[in-house]
N, C-alpha and C. Protein backbone atom coordinates (compact mmCIF):
# COMPACT_ATOMS: atom_id res chain seq x y z
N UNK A 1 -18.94 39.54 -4.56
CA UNK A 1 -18.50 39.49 -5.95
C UNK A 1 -18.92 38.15 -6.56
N UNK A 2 -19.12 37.99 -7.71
CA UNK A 2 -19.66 37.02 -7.99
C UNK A 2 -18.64 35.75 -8.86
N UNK A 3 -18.75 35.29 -9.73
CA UNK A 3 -17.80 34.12 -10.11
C UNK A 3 -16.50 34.70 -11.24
N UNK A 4 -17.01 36.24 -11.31
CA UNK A 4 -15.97 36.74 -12.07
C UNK A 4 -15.34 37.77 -11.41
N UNK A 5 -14.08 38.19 -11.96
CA UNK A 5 -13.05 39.12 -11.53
C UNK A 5 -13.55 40.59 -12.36
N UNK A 6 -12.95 41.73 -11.29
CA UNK A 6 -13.44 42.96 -11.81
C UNK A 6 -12.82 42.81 -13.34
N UNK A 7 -12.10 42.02 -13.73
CA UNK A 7 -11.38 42.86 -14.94
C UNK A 7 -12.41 41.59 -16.56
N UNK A 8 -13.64 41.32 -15.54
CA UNK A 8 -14.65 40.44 -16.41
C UNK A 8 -13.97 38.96 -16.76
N UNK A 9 -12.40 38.72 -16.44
CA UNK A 9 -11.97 37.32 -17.11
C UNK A 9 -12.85 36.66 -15.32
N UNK A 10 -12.73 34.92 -16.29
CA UNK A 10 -13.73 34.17 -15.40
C UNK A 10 -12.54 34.03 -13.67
N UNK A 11 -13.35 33.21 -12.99
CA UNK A 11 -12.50 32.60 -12.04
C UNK A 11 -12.18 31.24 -12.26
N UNK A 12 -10.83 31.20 -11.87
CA UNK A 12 -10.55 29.37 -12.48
C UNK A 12 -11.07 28.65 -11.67
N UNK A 13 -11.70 27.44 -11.71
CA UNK A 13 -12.15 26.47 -10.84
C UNK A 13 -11.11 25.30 -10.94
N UNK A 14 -10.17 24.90 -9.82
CA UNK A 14 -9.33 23.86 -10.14
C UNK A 14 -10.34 22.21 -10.46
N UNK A 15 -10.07 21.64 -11.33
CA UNK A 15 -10.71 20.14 -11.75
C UNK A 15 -10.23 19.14 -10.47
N UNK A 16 -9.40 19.23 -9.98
CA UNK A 16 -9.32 18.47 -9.12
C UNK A 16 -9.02 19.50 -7.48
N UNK A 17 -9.71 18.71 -6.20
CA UNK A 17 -9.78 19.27 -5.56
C UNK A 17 -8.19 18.87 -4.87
N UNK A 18 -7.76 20.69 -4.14
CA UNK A 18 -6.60 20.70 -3.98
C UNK A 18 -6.04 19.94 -3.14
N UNK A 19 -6.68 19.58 -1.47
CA UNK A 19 -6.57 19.21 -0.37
C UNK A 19 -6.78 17.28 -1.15
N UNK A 20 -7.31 17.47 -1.42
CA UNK A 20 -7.59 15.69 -2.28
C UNK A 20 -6.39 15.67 -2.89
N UNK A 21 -5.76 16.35 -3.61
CA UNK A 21 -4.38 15.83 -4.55
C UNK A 21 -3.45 15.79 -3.50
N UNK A 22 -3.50 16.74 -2.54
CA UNK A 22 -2.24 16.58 -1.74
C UNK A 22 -1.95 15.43 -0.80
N UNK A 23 -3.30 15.21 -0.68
CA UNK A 23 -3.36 13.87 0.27
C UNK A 23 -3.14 12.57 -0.30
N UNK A 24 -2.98 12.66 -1.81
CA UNK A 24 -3.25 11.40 -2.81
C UNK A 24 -1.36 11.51 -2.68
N UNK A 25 -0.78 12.69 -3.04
CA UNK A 25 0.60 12.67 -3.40
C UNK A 25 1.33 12.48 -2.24
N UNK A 26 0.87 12.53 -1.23
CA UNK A 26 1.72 11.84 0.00
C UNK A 26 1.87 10.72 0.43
N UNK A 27 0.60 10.15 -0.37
CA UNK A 27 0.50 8.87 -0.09
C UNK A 27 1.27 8.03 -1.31
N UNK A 28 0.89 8.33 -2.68
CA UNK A 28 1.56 7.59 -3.53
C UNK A 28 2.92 8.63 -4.15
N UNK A 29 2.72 9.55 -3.76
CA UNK A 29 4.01 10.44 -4.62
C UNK A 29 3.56 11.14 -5.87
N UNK A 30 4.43 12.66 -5.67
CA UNK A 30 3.72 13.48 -6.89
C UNK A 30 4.29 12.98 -8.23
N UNK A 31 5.23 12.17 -8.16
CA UNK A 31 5.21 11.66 -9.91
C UNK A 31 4.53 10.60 -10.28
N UNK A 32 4.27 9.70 -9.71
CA UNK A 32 2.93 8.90 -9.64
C UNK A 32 1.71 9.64 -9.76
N UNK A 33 1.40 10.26 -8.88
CA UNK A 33 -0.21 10.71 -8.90
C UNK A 33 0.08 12.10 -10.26
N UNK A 34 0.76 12.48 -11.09
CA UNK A 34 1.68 13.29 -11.78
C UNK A 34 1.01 12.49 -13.39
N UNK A 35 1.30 11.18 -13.26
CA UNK A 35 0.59 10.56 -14.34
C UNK A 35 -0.65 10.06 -14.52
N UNK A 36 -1.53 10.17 -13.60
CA UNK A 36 -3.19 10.30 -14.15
C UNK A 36 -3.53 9.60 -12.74
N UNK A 37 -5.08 9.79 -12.55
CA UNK A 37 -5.37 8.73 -11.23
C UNK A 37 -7.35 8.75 -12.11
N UNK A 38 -7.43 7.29 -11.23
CA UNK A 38 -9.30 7.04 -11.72
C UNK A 38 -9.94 7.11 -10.81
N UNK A 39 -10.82 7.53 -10.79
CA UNK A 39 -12.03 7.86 -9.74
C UNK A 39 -12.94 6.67 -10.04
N UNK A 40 -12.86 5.39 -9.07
CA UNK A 40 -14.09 4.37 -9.32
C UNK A 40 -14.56 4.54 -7.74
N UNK A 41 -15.99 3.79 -7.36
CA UNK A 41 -16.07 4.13 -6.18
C UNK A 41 -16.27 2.67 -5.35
N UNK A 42 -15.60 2.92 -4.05
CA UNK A 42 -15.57 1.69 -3.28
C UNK A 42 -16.00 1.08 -3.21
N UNK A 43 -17.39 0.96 -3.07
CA UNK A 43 -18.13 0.20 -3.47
C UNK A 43 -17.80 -1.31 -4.77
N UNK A 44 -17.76 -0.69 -5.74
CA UNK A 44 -17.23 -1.33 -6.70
C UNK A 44 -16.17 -2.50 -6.28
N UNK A 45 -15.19 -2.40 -5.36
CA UNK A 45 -14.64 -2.88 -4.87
C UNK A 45 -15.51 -3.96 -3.71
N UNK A 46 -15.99 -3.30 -2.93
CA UNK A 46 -16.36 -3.75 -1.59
C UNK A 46 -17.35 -4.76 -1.85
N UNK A 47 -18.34 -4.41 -3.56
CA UNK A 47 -19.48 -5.69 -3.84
C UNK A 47 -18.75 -6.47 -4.87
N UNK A 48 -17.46 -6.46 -4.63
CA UNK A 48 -17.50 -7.57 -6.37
C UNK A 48 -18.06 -9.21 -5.51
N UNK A 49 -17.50 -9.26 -4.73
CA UNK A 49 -18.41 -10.99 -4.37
C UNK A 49 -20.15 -10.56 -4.64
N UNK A 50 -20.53 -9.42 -4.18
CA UNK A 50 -21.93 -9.30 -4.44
C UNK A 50 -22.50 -9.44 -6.15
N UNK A 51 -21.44 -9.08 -6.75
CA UNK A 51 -21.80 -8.54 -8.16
C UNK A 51 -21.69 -10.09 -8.87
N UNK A 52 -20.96 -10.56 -8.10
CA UNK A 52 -20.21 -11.99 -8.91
C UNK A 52 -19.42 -12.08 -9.85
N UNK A 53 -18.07 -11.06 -9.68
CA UNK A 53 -17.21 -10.11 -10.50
C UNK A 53 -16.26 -11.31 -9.89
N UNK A 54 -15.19 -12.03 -10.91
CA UNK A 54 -13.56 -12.86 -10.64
C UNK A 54 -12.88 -11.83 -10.60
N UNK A 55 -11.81 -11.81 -10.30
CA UNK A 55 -10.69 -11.20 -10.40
C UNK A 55 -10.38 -10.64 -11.72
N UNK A 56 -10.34 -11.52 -12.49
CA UNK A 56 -10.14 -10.88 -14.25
C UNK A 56 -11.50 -10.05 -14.21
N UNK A 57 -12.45 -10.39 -13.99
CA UNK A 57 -13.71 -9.35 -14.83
C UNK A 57 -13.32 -8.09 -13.56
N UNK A 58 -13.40 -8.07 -12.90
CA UNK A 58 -13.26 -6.84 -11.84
C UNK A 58 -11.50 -5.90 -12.42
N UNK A 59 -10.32 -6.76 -12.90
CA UNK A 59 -9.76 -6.23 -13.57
C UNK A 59 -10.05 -5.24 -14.86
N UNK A 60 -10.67 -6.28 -15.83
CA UNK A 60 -11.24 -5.63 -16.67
C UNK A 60 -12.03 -4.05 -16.84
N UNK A 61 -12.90 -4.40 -15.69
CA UNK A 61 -14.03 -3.59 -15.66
C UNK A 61 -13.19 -1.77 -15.19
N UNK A 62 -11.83 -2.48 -14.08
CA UNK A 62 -11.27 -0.91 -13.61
C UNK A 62 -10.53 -0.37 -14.83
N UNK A 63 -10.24 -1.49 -15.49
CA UNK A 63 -9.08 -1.13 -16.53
C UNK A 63 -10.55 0.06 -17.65
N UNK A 64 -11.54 -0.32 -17.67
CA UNK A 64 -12.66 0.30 -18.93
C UNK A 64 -12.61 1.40 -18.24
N UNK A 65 -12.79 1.42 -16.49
CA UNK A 65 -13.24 2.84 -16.09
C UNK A 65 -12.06 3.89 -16.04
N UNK A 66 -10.76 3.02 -16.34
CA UNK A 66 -9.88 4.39 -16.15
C UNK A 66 -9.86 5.15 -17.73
N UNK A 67 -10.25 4.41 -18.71
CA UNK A 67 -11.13 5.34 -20.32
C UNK A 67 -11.66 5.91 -19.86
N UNK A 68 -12.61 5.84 -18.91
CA UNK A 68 -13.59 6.20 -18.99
C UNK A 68 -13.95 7.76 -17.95
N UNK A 69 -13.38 9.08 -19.19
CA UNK A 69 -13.15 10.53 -18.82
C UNK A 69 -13.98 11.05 -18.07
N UNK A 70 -15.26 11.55 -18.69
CA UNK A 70 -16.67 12.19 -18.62
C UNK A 70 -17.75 10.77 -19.12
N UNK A 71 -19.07 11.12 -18.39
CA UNK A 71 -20.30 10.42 -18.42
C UNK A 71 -20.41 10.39 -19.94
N UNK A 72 -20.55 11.50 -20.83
CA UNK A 72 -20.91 11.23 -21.89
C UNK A 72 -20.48 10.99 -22.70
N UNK A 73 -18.94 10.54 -22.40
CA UNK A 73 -17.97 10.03 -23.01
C UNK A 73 -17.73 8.58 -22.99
N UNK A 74 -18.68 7.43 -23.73
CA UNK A 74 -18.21 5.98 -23.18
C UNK A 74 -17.01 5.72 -23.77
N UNK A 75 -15.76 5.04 -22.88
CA UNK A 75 -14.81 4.39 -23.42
C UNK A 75 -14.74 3.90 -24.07
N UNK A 76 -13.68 3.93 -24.99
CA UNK A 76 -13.01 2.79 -26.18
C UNK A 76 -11.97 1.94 -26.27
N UNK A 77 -11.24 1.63 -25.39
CA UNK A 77 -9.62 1.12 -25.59
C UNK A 77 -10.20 -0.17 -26.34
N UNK A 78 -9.40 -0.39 -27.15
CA UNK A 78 -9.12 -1.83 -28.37
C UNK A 78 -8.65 -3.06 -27.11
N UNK A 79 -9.24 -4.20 -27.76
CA UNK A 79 -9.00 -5.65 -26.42
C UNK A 79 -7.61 -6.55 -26.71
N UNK A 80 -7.00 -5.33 -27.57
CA UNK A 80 -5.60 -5.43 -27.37
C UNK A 80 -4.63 -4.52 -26.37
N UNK A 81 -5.41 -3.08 -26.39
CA UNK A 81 -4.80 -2.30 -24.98
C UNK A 81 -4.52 -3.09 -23.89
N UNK A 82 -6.40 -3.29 -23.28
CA UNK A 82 -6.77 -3.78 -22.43
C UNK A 82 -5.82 -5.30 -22.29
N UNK A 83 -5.60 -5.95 -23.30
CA UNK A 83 -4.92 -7.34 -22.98
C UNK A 83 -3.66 -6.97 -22.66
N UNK A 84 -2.78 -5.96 -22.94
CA UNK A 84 -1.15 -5.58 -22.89
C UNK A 84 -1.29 -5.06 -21.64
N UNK A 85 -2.53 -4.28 -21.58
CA UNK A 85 -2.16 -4.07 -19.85
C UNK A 85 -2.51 -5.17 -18.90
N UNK A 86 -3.28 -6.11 -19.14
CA UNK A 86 -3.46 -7.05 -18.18
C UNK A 86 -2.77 -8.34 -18.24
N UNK A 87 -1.98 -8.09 -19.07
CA UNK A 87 -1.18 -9.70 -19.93
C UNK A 87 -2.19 -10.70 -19.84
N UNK A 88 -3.24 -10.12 -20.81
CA UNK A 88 -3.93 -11.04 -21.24
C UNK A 88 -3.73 -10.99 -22.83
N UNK A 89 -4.67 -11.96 -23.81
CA UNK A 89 -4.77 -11.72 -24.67
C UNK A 89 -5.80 -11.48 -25.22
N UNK A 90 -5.76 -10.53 -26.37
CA UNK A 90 -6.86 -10.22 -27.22
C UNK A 90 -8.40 -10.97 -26.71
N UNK A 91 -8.09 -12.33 -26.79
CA UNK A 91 -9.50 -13.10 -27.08
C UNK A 91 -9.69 -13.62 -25.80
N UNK A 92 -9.06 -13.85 -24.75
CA UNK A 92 -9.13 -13.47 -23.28
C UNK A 92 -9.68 -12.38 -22.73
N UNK A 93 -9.55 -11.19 -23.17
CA UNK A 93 -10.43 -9.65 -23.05
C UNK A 93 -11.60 -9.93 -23.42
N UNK A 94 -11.58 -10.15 -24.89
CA UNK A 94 -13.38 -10.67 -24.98
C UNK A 94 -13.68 -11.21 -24.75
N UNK A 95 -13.38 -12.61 -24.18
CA UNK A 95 -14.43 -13.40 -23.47
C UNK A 95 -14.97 -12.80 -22.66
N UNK A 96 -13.86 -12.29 -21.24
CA UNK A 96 -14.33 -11.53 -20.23
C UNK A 96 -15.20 -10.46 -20.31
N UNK A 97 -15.21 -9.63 -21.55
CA UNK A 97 -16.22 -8.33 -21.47
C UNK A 97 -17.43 -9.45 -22.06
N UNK A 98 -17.73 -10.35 -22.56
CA UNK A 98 -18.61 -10.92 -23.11
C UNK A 98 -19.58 -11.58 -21.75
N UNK A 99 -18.46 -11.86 -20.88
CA UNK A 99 -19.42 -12.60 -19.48
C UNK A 99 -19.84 -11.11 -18.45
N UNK A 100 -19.31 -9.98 -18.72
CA UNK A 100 -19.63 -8.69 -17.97
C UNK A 100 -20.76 -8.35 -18.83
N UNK A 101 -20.93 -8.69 -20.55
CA UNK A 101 -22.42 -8.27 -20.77
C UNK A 101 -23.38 -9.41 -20.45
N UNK A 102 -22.82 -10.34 -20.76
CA UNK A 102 -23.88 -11.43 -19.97
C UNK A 102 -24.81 -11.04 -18.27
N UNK A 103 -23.73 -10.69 -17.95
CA UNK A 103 -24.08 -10.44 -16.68
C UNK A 103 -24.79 -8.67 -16.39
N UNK A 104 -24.81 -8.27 -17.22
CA UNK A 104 -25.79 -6.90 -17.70
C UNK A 104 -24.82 -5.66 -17.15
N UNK A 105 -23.43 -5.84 -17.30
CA UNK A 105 -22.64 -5.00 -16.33
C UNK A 105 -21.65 -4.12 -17.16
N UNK A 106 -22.14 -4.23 -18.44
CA UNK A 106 -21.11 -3.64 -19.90
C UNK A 106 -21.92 -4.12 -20.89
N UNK A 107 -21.87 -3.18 -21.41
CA UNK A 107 -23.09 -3.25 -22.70
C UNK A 107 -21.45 -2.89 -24.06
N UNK A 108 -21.34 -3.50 -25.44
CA UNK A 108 -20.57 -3.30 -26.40
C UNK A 108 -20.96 -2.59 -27.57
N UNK A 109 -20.75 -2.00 -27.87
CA UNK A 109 -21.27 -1.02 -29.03
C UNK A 109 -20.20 -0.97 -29.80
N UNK A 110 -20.87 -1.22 -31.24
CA UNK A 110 -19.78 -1.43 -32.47
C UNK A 110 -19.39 -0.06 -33.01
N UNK A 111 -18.35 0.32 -32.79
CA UNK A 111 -17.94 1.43 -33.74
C UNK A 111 -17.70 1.30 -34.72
N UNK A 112 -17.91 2.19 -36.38
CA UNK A 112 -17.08 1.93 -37.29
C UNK A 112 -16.37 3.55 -37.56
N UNK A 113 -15.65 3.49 -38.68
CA UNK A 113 -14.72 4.68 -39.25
C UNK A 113 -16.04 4.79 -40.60
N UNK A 114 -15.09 6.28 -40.78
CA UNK A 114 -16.14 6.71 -42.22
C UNK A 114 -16.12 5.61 -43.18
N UNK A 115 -15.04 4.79 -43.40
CA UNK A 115 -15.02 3.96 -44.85
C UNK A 115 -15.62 2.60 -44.67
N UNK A 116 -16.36 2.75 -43.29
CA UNK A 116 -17.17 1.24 -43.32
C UNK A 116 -16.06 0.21 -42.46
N UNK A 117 -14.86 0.66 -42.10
CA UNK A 117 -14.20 0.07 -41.15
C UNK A 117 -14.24 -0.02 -39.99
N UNK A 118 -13.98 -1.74 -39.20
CA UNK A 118 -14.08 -1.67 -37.74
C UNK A 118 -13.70 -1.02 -36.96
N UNK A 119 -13.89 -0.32 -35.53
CA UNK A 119 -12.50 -0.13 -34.83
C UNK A 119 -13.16 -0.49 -33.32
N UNK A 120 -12.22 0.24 -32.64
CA UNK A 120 -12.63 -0.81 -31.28
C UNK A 120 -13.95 -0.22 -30.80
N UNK A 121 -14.46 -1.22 -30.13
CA UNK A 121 -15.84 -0.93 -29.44
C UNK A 121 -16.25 0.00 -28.49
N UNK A 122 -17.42 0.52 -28.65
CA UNK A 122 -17.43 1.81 -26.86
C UNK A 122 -18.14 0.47 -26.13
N UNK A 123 -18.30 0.87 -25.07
CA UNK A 123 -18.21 0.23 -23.84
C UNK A 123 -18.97 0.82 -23.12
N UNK A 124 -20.32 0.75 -22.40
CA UNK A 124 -21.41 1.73 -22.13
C UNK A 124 -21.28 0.82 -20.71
N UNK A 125 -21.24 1.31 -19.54
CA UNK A 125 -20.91 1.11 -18.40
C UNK A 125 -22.07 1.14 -17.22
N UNK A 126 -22.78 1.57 -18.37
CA UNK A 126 -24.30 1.81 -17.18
C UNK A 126 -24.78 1.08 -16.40
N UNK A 127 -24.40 -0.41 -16.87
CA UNK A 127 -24.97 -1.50 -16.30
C UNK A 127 -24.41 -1.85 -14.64
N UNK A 128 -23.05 -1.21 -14.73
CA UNK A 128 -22.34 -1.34 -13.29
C UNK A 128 -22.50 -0.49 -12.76
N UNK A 129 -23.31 0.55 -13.28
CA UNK A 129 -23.51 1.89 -12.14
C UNK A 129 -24.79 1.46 -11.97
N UNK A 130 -25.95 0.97 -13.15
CA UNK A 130 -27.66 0.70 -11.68
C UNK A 130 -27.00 -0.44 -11.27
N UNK A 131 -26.29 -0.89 -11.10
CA UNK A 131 -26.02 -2.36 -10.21
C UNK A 131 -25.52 -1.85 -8.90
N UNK A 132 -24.64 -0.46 -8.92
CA UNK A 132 -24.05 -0.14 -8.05
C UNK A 132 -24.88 0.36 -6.92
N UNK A 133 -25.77 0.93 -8.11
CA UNK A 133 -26.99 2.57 -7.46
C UNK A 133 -27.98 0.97 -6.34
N UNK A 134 -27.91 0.54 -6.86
CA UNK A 134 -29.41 -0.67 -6.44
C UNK A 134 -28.67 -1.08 -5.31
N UNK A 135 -27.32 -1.22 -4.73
CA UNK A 135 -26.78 -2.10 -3.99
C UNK A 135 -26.70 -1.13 -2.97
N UNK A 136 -26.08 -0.08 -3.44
CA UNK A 136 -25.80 1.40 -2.07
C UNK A 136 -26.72 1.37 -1.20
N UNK A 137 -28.29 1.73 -1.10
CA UNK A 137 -28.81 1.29 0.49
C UNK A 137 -28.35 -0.19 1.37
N UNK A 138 -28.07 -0.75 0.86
CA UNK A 138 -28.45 -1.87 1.56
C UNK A 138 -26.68 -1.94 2.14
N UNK A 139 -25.67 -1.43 1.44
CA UNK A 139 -24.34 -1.47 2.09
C UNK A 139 -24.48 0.23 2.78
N UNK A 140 -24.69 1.02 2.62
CA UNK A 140 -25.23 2.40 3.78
C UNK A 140 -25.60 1.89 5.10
N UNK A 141 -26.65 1.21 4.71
CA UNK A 141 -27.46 0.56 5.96
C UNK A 141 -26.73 0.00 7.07
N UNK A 142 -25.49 -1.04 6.18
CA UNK A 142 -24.75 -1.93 7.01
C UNK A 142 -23.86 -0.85 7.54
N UNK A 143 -23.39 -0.34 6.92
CA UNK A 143 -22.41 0.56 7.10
C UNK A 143 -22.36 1.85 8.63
N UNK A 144 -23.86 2.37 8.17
CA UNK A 144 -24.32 3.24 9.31
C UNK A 144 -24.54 2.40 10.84
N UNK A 145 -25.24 0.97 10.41
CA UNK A 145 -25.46 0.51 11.78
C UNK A 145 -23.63 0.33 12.54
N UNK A 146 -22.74 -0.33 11.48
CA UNK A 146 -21.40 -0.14 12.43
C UNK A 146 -20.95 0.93 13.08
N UNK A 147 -21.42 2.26 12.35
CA UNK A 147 -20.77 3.43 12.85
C UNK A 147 -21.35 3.79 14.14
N UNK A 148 -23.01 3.54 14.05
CA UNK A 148 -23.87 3.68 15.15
C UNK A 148 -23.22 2.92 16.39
N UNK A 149 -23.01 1.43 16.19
CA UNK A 149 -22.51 0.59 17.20
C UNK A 149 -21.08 0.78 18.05
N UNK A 150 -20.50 1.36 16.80
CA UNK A 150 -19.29 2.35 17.32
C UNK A 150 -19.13 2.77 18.69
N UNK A 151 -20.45 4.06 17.78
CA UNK A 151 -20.54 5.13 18.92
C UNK A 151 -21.08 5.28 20.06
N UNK A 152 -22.08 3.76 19.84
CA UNK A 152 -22.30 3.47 21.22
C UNK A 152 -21.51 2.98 22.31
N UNK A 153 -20.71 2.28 21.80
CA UNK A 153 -19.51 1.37 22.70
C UNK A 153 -18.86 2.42 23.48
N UNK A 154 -18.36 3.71 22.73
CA UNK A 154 -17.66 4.48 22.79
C UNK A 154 -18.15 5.69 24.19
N UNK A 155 -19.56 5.05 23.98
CA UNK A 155 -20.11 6.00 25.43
C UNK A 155 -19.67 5.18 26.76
N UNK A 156 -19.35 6.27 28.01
CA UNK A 156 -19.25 5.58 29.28
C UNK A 156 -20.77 5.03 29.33
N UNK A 157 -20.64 4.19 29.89
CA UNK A 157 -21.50 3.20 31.09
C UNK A 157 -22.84 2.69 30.01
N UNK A 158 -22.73 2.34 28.53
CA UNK A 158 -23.15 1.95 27.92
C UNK A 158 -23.61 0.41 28.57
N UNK A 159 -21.96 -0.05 28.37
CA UNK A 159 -21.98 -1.68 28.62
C UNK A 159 -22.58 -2.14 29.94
N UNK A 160 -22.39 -1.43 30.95
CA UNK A 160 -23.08 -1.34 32.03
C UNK A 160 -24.52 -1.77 31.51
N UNK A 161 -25.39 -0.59 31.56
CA UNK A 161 -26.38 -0.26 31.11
C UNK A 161 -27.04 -1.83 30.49
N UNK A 162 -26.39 -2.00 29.85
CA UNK A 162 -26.60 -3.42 28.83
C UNK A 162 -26.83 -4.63 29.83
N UNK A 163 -25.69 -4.37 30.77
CA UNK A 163 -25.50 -6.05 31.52
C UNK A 163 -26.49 -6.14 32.64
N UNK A 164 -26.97 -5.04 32.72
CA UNK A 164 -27.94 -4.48 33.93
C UNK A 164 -29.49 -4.83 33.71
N UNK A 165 -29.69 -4.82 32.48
CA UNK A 165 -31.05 -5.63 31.77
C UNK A 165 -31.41 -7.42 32.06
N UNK A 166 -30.19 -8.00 32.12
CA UNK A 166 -30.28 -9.20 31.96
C UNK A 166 -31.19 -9.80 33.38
């Protein structure tokens, strides 16, 4: 049968995968995970010394990605959101997104309203995803050789084997 039901309505596809929520809500609790969760990827985390991300800009940057819905949707929160959630202020937010475009890792785009009025900026994020995309072999690499080294340890008479060369 194919993606529809005999009676022609579609099949639902759940948005989030089920075995993934359940494992998220055991860990943090279903009224927690109940009020929204962000998908950034470890990485992000694992290179901020690589990226040369402080603490505030690596704040910043999770605080843009949890706006940030769908790809073709760039975020907007005002750098007054962003400051109330980080108890920062207003002009503390922009500096910081100002040294994340410096650093080619957030690009700012001016929005206006129909009447020629400001409002808050989108926030085009691309710059931390090829930063991300460019970094992934080279942390894979590291990554696979630990798992490899692992699994070698993990064999009998490996270490043997090893001390037996010398």
């Amino acid at each position: 049968m194919s993606d529809s039901k005999k009676d022609g309505s579609a099949k639902v596809i759940p948005l989030r995968p089920l075995k993934a929520t359940k494992a998220s809500e055991r860990k943090w609790g279903k009224g927690v995970m109940g009020l929204g969760f962000c998908i950034v990827p470890s990485l992000l985390l694992r290179a901020q010394a690589r990226l040369g991300l402080n603490a505030r800009q690596l704040a910043v940057l999770m605080h843009l990605a949890d706006f940030w819905w769908n790809a073709e949707r760039k975020p907007y929160p005002s750098k007054k959101t962003l400051g109330e959630r980080l108890r920062l202020s207003p002009r503390q937010v922009q500096r910081i997104i100002a040294e994340l475009e410096t650093a080619g890792l957030v690009q700012r785009i001016e929005r206006r309203a129909a009447h020629m009025g400001k409002l808050s900026n989108y926030y085009d994020l691309s710059g931390i995803v090829k930063r991300l995309k460019e970094l992934e072999p080279e942390f894979r690499k590291v990554e696979e050789e630990a798992k490899a080294r692992r699994r070698a340890v993990a064999r009998p008479g490996l270490r043997h084997r090893t001390n037996v060369q010398n």
